[in-house]
PDB file of N, CA and C in Angstrom:
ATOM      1  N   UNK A   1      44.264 -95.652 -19.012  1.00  0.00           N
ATOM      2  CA  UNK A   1      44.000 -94.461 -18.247  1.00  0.00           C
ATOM      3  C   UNK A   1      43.392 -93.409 -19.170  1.00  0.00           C
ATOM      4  N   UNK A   2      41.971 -92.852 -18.787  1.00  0.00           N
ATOM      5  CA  UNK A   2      41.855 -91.550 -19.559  1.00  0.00           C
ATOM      6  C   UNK A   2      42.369 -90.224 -19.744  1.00  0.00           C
ATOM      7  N   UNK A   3      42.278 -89.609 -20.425  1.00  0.00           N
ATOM      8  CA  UNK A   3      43.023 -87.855 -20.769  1.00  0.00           C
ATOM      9  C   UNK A   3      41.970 -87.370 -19.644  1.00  0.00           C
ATOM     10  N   UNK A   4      42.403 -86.111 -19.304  1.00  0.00           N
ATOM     11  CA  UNK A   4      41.873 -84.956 -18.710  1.00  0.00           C
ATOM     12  C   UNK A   4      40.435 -84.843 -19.410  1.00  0.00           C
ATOM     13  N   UNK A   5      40.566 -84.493 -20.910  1.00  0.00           N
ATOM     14  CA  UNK A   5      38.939 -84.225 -21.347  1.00  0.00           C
ATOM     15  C   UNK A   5      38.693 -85.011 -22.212  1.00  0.00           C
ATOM     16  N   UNK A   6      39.083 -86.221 -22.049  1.00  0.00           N
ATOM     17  CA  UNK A   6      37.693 -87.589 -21.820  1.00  0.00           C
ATOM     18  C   UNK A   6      36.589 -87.197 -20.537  1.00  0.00           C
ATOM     19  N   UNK A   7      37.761 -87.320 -19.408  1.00  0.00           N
ATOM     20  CA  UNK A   7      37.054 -87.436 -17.793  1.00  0.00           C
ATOM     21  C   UNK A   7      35.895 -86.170 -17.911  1.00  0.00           C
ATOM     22  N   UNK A   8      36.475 -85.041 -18.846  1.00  0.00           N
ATOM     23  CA  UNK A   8      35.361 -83.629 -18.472  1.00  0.00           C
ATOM     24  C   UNK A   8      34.303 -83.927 -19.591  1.00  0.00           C
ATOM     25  N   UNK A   9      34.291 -84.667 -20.836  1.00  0.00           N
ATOM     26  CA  UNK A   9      33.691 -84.154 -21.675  1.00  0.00           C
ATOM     27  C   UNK A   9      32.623 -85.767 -21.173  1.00  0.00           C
ATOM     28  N   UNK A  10      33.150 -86.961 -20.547  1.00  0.00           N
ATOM     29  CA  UNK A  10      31.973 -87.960 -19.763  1.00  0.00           C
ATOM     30  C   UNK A  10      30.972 -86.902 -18.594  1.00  0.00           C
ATOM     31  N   UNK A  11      31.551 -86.155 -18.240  1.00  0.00           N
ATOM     32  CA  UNK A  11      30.988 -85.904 -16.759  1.00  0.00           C
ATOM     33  C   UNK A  11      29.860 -84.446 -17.263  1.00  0.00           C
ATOM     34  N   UNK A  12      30.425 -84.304 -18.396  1.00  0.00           N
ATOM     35  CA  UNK A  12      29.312 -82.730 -18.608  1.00  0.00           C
ATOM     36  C   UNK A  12      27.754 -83.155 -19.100  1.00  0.00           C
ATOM     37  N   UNK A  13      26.922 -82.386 -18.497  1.00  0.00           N
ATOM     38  CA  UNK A  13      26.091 -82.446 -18.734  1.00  0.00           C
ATOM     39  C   UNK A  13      25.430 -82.110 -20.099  1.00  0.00           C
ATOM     40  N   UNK A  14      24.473 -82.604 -20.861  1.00  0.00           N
ATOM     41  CA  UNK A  14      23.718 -82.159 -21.776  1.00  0.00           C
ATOM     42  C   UNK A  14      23.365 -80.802 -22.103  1.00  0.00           C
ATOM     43  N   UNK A  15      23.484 -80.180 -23.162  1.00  0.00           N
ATOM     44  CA  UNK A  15      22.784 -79.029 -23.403  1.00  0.00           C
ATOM     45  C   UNK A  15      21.870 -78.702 -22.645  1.00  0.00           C
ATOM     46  N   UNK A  16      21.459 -77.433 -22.329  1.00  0.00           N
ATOM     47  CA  UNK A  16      20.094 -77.264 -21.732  1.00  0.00           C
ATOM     48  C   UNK A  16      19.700 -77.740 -20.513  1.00  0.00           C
ATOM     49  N   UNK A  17      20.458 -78.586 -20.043  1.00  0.00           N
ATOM     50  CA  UNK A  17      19.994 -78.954 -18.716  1.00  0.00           C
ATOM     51  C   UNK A  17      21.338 -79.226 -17.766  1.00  0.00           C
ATOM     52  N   UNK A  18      21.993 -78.101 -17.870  1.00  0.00           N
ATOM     53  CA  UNK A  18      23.450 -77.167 -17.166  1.00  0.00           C
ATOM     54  C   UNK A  18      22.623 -77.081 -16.243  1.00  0.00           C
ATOM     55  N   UNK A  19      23.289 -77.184 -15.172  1.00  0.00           N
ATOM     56  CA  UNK A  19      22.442 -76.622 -13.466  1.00  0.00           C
ATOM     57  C   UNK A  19      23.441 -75.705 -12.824  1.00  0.00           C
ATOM     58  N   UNK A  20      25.224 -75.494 -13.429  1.00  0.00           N
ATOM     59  CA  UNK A  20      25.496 -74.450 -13.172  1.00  0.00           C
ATOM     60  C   UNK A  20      25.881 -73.158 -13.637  1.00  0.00           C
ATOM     61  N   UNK A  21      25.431 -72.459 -12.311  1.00  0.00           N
ATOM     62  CA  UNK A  21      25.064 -71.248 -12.667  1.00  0.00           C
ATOM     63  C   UNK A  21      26.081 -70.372 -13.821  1.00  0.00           C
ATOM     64  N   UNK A  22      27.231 -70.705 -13.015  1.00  0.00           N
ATOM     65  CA  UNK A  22      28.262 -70.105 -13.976  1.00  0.00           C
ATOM     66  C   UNK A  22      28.417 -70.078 -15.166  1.00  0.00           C
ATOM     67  N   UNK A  23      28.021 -71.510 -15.913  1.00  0.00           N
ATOM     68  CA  UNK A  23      28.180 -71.299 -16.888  1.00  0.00           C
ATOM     69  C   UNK A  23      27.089 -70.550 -17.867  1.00  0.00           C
ATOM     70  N   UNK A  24      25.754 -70.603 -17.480  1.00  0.00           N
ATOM     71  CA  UNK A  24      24.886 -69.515 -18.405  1.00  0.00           C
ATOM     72  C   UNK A  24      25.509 -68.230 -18.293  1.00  0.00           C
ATOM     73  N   UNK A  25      25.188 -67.485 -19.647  1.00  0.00           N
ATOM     74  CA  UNK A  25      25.601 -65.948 -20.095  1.00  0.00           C
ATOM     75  C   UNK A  25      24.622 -65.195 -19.075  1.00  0.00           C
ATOM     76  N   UNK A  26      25.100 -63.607 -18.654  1.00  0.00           N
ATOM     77  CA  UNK A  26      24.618 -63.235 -18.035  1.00  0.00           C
ATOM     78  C   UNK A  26      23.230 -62.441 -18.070  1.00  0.00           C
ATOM     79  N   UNK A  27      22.481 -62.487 -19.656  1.00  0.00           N
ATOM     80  CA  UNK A  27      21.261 -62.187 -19.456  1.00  0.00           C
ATOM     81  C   UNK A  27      20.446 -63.379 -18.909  1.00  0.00           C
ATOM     82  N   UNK A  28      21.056 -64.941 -19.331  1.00  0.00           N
ATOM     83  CA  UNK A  28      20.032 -65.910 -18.850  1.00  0.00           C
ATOM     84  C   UNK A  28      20.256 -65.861 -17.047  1.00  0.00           C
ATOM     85  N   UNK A  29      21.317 -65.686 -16.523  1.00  0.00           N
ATOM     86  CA  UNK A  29      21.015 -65.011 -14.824  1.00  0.00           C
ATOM     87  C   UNK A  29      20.746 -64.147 -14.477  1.00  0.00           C
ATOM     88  N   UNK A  30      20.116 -63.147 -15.290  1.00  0.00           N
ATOM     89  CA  UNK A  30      19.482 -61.773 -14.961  1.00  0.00           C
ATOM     90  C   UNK A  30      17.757 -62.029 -14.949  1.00  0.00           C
ATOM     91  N   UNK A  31      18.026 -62.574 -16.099  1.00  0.00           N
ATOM     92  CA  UNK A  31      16.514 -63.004 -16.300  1.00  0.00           C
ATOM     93  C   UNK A  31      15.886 -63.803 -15.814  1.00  0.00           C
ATOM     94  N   UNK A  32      16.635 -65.134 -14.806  1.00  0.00           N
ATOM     95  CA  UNK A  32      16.032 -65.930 -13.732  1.00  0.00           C
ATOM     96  C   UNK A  32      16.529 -65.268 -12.563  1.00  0.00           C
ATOM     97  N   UNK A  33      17.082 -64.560 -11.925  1.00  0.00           N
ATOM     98  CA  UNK A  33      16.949 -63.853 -10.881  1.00  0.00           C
ATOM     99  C   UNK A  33      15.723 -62.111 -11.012  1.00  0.00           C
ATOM    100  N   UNK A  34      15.330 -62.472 -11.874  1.00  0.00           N
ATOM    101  CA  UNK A  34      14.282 -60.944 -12.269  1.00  0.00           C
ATOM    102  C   UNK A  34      13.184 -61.773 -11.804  1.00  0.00           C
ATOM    103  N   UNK A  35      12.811 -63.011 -12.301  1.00  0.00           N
ATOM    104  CA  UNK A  35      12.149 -64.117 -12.040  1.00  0.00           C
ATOM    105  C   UNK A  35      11.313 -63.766 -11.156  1.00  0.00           C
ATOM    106  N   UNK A  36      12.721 -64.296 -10.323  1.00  0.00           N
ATOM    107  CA  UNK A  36      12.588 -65.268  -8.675  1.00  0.00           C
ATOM    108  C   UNK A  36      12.373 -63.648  -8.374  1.00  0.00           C
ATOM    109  N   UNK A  37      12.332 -62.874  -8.377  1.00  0.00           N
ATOM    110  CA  UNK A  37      12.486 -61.193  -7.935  1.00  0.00           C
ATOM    111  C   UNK A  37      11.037 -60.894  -7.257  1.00  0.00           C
ATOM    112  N   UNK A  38       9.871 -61.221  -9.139  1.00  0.00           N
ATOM    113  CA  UNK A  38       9.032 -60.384  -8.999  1.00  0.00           C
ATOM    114  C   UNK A  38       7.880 -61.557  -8.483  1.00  0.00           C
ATOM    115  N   UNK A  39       7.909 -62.981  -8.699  1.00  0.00           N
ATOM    116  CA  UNK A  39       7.792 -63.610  -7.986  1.00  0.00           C
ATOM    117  C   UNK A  39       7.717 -63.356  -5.848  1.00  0.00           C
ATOM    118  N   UNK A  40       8.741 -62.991  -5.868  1.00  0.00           N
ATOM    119  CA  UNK A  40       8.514 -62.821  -4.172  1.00  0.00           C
ATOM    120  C   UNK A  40       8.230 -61.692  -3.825  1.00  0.00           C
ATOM    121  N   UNK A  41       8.110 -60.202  -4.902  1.00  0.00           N
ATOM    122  CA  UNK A  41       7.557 -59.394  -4.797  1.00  0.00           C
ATOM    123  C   UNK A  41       6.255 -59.716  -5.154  1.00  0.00           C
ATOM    124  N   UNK A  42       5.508 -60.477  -5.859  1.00  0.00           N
ATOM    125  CA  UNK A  42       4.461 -60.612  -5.499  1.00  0.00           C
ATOM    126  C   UNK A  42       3.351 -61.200  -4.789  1.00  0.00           C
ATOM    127  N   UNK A  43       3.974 -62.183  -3.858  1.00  0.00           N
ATOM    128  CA  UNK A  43       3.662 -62.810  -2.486  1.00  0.00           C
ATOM    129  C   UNK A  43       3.783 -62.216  -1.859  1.00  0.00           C
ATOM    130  N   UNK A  44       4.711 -61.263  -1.585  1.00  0.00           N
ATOM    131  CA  UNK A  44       5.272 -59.960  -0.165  1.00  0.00           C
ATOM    132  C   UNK A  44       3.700 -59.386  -0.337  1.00  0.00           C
ATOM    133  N   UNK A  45       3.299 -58.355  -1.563  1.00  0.00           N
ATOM    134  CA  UNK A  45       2.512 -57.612  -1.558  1.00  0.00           C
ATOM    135  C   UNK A  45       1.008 -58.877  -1.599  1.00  0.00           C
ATOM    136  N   UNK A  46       0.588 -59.734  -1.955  1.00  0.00           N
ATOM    137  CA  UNK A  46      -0.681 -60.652  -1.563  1.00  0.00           C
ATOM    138  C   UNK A  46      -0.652 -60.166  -0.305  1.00  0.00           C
ATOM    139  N   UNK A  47       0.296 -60.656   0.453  1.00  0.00           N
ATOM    140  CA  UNK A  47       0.544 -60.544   1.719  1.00  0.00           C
ATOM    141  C   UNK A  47      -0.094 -59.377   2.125  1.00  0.00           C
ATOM    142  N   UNK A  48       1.024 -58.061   2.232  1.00  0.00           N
ATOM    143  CA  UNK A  48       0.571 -57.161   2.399  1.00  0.00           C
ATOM    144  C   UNK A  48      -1.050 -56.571   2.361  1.00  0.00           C
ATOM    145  N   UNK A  49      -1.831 -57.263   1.141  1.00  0.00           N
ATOM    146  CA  UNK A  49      -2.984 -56.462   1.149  1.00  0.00           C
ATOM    147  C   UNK A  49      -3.633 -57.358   1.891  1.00  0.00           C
ATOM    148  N   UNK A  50      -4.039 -58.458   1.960  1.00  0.00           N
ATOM    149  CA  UNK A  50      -4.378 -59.410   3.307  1.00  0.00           C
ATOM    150  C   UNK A  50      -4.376 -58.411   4.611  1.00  0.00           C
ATOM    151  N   UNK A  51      -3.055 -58.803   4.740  1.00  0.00           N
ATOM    152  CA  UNK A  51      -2.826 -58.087   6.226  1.00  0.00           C
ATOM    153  C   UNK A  51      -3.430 -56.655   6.660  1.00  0.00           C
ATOM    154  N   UNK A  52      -3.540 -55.330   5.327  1.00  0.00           N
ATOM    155  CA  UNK A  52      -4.253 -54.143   4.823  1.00  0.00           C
ATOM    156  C   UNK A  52      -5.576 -54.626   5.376  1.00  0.00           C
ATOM    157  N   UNK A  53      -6.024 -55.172   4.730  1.00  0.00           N
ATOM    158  CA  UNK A  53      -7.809 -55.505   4.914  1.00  0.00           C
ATOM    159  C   UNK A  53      -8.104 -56.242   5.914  1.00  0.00           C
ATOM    160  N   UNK A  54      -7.387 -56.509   6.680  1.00  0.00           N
ATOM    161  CA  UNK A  54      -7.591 -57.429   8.479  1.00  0.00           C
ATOM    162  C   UNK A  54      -7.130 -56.072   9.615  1.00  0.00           C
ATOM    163  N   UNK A  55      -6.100 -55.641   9.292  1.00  0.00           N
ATOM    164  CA  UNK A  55      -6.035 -54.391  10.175  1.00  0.00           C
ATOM    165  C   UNK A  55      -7.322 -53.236  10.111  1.00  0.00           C
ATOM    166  N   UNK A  56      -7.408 -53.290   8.809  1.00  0.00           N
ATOM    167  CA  UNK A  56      -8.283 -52.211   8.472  1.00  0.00           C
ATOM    168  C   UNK A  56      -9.660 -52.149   8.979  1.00  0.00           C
ATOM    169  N   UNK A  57     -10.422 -53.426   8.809  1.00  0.00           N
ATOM    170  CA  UNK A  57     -11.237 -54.345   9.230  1.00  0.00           C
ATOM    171  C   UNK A  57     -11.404 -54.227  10.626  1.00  0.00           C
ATOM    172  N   UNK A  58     -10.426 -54.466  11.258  1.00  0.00           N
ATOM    173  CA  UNK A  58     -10.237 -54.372  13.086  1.00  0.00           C
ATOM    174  C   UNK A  58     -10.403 -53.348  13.439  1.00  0.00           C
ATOM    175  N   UNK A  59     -10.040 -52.699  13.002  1.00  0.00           N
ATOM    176  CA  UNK A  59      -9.614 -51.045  13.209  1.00  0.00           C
ATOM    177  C   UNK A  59     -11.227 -50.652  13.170  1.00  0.00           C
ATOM    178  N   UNK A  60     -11.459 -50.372  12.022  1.00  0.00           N
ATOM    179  CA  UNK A  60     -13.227 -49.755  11.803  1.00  0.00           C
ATOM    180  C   UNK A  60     -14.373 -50.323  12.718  1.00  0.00           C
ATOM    181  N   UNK A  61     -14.361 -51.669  13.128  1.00  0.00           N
ATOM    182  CA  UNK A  61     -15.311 -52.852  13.852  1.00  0.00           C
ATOM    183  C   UNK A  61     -15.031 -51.812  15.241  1.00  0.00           C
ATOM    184  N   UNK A  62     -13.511 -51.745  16.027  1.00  0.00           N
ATOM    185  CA  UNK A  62     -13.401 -51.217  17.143  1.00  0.00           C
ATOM    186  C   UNK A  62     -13.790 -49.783  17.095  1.00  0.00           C
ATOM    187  N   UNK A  63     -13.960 -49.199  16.079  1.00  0.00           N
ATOM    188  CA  UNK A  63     -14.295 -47.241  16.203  1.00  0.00           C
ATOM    189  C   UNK A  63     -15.878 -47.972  16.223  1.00  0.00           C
ATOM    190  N   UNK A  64     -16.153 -48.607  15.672  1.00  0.00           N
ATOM    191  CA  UNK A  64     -17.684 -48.398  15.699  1.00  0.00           C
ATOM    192  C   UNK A  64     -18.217 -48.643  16.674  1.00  0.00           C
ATOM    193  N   UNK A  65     -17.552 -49.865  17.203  1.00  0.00           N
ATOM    194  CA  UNK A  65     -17.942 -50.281  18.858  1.00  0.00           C
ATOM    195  C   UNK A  65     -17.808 -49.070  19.846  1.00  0.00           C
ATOM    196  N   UNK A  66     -16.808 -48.351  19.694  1.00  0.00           N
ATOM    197  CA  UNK A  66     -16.760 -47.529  20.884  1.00  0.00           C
ATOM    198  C   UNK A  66     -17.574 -46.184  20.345  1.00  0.00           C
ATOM    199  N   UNK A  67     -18.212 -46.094  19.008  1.00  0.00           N
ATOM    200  CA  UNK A  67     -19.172 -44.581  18.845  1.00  0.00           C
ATOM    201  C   UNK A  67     -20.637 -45.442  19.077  1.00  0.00           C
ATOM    202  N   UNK A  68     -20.713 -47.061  19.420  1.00  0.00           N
ATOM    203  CA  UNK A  68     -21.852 -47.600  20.035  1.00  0.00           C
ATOM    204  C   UNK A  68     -21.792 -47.342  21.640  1.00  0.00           C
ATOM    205  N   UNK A  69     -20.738 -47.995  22.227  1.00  0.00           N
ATOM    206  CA  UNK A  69     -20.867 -47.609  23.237  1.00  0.00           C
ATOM    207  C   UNK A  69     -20.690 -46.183  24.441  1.00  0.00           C
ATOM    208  N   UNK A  70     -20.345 -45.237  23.305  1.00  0.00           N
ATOM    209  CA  UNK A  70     -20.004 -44.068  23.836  1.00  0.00           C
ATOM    210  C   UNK A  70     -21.413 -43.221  24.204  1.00  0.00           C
ATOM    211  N   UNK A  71     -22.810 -43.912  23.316  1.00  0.00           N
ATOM    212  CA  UNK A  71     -23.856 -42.881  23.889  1.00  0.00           C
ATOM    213  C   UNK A  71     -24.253 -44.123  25.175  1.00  0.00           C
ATOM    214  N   UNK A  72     -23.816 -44.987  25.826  1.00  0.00           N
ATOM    215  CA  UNK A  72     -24.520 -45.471  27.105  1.00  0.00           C
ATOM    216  C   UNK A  72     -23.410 -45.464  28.003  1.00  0.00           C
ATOM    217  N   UNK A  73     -22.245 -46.320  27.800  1.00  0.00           N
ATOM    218  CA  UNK A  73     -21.127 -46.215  28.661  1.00  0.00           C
ATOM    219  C   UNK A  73     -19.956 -45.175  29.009  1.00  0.00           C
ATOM    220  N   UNK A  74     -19.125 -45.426  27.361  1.00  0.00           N
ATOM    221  CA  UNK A  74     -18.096 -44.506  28.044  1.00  0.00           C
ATOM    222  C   UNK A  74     -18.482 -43.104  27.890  1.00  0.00           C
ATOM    223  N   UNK A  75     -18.858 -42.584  27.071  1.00  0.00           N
ATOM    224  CA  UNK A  75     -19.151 -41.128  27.291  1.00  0.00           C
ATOM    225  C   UNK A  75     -18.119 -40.120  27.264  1.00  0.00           C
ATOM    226  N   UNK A  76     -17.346 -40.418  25.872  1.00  0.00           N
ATOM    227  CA  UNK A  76     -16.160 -39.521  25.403  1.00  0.00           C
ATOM    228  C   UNK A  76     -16.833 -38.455  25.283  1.00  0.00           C
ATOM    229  N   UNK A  77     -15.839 -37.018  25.195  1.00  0.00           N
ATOM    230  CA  UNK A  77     -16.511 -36.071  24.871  1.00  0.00           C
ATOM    231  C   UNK A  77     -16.187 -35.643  22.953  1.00  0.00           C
ATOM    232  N   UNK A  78     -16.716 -34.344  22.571  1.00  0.00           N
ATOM    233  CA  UNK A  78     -16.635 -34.231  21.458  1.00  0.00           C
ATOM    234  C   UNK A  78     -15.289 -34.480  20.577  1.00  0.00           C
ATOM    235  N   UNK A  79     -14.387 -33.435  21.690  1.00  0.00           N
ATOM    236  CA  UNK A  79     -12.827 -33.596  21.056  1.00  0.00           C
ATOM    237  C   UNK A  79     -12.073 -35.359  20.747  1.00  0.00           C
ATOM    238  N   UNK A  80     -12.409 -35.575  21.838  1.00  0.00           N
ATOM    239  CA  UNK A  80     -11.753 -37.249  21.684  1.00  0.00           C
ATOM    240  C   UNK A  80     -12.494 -37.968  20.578  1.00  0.00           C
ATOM    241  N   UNK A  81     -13.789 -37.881  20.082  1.00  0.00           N
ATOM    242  CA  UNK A  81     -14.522 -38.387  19.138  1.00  0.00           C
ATOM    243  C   UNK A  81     -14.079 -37.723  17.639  1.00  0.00           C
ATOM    244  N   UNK A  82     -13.822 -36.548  17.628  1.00  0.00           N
ATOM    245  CA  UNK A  82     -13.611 -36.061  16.490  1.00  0.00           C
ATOM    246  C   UNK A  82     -11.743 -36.579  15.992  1.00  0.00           C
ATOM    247  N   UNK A  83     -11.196 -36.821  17.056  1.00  0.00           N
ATOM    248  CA  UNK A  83      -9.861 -37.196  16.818  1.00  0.00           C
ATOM    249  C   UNK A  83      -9.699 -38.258  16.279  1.00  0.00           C
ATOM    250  N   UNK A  84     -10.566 -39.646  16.948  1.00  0.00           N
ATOM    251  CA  UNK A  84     -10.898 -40.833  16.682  1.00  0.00           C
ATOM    252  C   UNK A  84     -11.413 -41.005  15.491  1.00  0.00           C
ATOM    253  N   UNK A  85     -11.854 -40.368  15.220  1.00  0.00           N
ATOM    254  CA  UNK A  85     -12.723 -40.618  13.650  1.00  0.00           C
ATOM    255  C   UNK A  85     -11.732 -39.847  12.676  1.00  0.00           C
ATOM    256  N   UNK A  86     -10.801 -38.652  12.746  1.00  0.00           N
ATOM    257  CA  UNK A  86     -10.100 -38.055  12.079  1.00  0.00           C
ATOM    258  C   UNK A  86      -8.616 -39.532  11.928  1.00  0.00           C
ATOM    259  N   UNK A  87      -7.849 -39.274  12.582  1.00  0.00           N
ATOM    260  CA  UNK A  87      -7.392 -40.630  12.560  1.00  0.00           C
ATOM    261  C   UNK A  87      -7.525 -41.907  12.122  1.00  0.00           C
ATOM    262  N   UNK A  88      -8.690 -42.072  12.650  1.00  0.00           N
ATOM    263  CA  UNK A  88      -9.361 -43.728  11.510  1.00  0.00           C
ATOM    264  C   UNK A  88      -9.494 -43.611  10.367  1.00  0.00           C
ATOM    265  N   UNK A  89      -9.673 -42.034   9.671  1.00  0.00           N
ATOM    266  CA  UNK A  89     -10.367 -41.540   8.223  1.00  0.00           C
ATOM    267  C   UNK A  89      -9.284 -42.025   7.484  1.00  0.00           C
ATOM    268  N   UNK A  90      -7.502 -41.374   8.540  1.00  0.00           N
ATOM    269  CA  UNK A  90      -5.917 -41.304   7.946  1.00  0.00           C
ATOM    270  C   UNK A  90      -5.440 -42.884   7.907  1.00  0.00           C
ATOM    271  N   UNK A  91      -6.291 -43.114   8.423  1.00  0.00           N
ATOM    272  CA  UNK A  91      -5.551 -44.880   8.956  1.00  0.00           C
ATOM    273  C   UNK A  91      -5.841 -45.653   7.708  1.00  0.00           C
ATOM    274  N   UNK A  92      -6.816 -45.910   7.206  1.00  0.00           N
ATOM    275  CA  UNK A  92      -8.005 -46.596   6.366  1.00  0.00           C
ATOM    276  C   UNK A  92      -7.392 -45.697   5.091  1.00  0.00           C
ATOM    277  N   UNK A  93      -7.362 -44.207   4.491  1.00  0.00           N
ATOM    278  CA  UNK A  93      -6.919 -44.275   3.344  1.00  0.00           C
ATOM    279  C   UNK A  93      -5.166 -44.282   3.648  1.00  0.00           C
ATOM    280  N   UNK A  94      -4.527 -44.045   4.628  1.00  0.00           N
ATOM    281  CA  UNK A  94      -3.121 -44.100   4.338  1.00  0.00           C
ATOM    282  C   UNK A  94      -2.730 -45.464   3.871  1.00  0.00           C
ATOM    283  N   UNK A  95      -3.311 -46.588   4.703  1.00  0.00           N
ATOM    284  CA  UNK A  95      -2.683 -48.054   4.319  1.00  0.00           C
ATOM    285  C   UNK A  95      -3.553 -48.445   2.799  1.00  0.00           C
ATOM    286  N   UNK A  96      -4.503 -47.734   2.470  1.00  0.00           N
ATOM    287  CA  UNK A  96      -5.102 -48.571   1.253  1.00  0.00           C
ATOM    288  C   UNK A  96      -4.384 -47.977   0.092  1.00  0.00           C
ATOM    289  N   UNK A  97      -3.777 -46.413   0.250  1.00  0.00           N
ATOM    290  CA  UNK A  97      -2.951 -45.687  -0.580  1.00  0.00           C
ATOM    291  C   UNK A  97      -1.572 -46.723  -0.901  1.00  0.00           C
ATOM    292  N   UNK A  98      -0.873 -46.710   0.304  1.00  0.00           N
ATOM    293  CA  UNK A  98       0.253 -47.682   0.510  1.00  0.00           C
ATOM    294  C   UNK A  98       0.191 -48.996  -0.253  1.00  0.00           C
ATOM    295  N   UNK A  99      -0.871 -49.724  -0.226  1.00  0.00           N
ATOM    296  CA  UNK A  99      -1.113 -51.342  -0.799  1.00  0.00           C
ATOM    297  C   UNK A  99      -1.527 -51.113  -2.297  1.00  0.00           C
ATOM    298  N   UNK A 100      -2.551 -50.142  -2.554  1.00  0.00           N
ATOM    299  CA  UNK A 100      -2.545 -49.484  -3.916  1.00  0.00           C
ATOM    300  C   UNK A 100      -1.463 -49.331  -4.660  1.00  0.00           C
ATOM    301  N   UNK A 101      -0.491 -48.356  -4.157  1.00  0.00           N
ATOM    302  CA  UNK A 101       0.655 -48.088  -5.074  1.00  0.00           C
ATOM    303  C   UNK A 101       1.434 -49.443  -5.269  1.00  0.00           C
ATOM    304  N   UNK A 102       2.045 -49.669  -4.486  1.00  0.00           N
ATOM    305  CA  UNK A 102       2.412 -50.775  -4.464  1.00  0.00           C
ATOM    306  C   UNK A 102       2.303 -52.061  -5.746  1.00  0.00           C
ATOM    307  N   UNK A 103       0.758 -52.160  -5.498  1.00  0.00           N
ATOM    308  CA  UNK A 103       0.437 -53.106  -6.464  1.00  0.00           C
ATOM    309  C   UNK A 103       0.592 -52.088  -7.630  1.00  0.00           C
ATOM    310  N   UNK A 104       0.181 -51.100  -8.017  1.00  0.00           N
ATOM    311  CA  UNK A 104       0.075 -50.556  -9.223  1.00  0.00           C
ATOM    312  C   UNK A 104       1.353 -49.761  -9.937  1.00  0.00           C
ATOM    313  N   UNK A 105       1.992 -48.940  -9.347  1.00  0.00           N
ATOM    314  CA  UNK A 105       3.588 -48.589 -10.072  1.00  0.00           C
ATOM    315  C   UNK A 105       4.242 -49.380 -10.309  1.00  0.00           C
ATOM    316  N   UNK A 106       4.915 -49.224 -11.112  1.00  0.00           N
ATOM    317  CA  UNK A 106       6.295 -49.875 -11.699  1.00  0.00           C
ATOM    318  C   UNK A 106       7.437 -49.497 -10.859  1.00  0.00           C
ATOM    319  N   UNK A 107       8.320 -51.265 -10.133  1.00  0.00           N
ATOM    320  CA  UNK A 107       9.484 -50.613  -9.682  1.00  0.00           C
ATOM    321  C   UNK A 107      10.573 -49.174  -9.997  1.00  0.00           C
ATOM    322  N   UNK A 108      10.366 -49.005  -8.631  1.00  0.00           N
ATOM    323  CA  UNK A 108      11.292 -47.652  -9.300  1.00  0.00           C
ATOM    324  C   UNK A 108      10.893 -45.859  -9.182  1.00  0.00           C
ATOM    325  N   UNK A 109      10.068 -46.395  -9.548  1.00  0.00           N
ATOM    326  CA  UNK A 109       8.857 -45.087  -9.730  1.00  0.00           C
ATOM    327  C   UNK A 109       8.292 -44.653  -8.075  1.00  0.00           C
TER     328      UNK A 109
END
């Protein structure tokens, strides 16, 4: 019959290739969860600016369509045109401000 740590010291794994967590010190789980962190912070934000430049994109295509069709069809008047274009101006730099920072500060900040 074997001792207690025969049975533990057969069953442990090799140096270096520990798979649990517990036993690494806690900068080596700080430092693979910082990892995996900035990693999915930086797919979130790919993301994000994708999605930035398809809204943005949509957005401008439809103002232009309707300051095309506004001298034959619809026939907004001045105020509604000046709103539309004031708005689109906020739309276009608010989200490119937003995806900008983003990518460029340092958490935290």
């Amino acid at each position: 019959m074997q001792s207690l740590e025969e049975i533990i010291q057969s069953r442990a794994t090799p140096i270096g290739r520990d798979t649990d967590i517990d036993a690494d010190d806690l900068t080596a789980q700080r430092r693979r969860f910082e990892n995996q962190r900035y990693k999915e912070d930086t797919s979130h934000r790919k993301w994000l600016a994708v999605w930035t430049a398809i809204v943005v994109t949509c957005w401008l295509g439809a103002v232009l369509y309707i300051l095309i069709m506004n001298e034959r069809f619809i026939c907004l008047s001045d105020t509604v045109l000046t709103s539309l274009l004031a708005t689109t101006t906020l739309n276009v730099l608010g989200l490119s401000f937003i995806v900008l920072r983003g990518h460029f500060l340092l958490p935290g900040k």
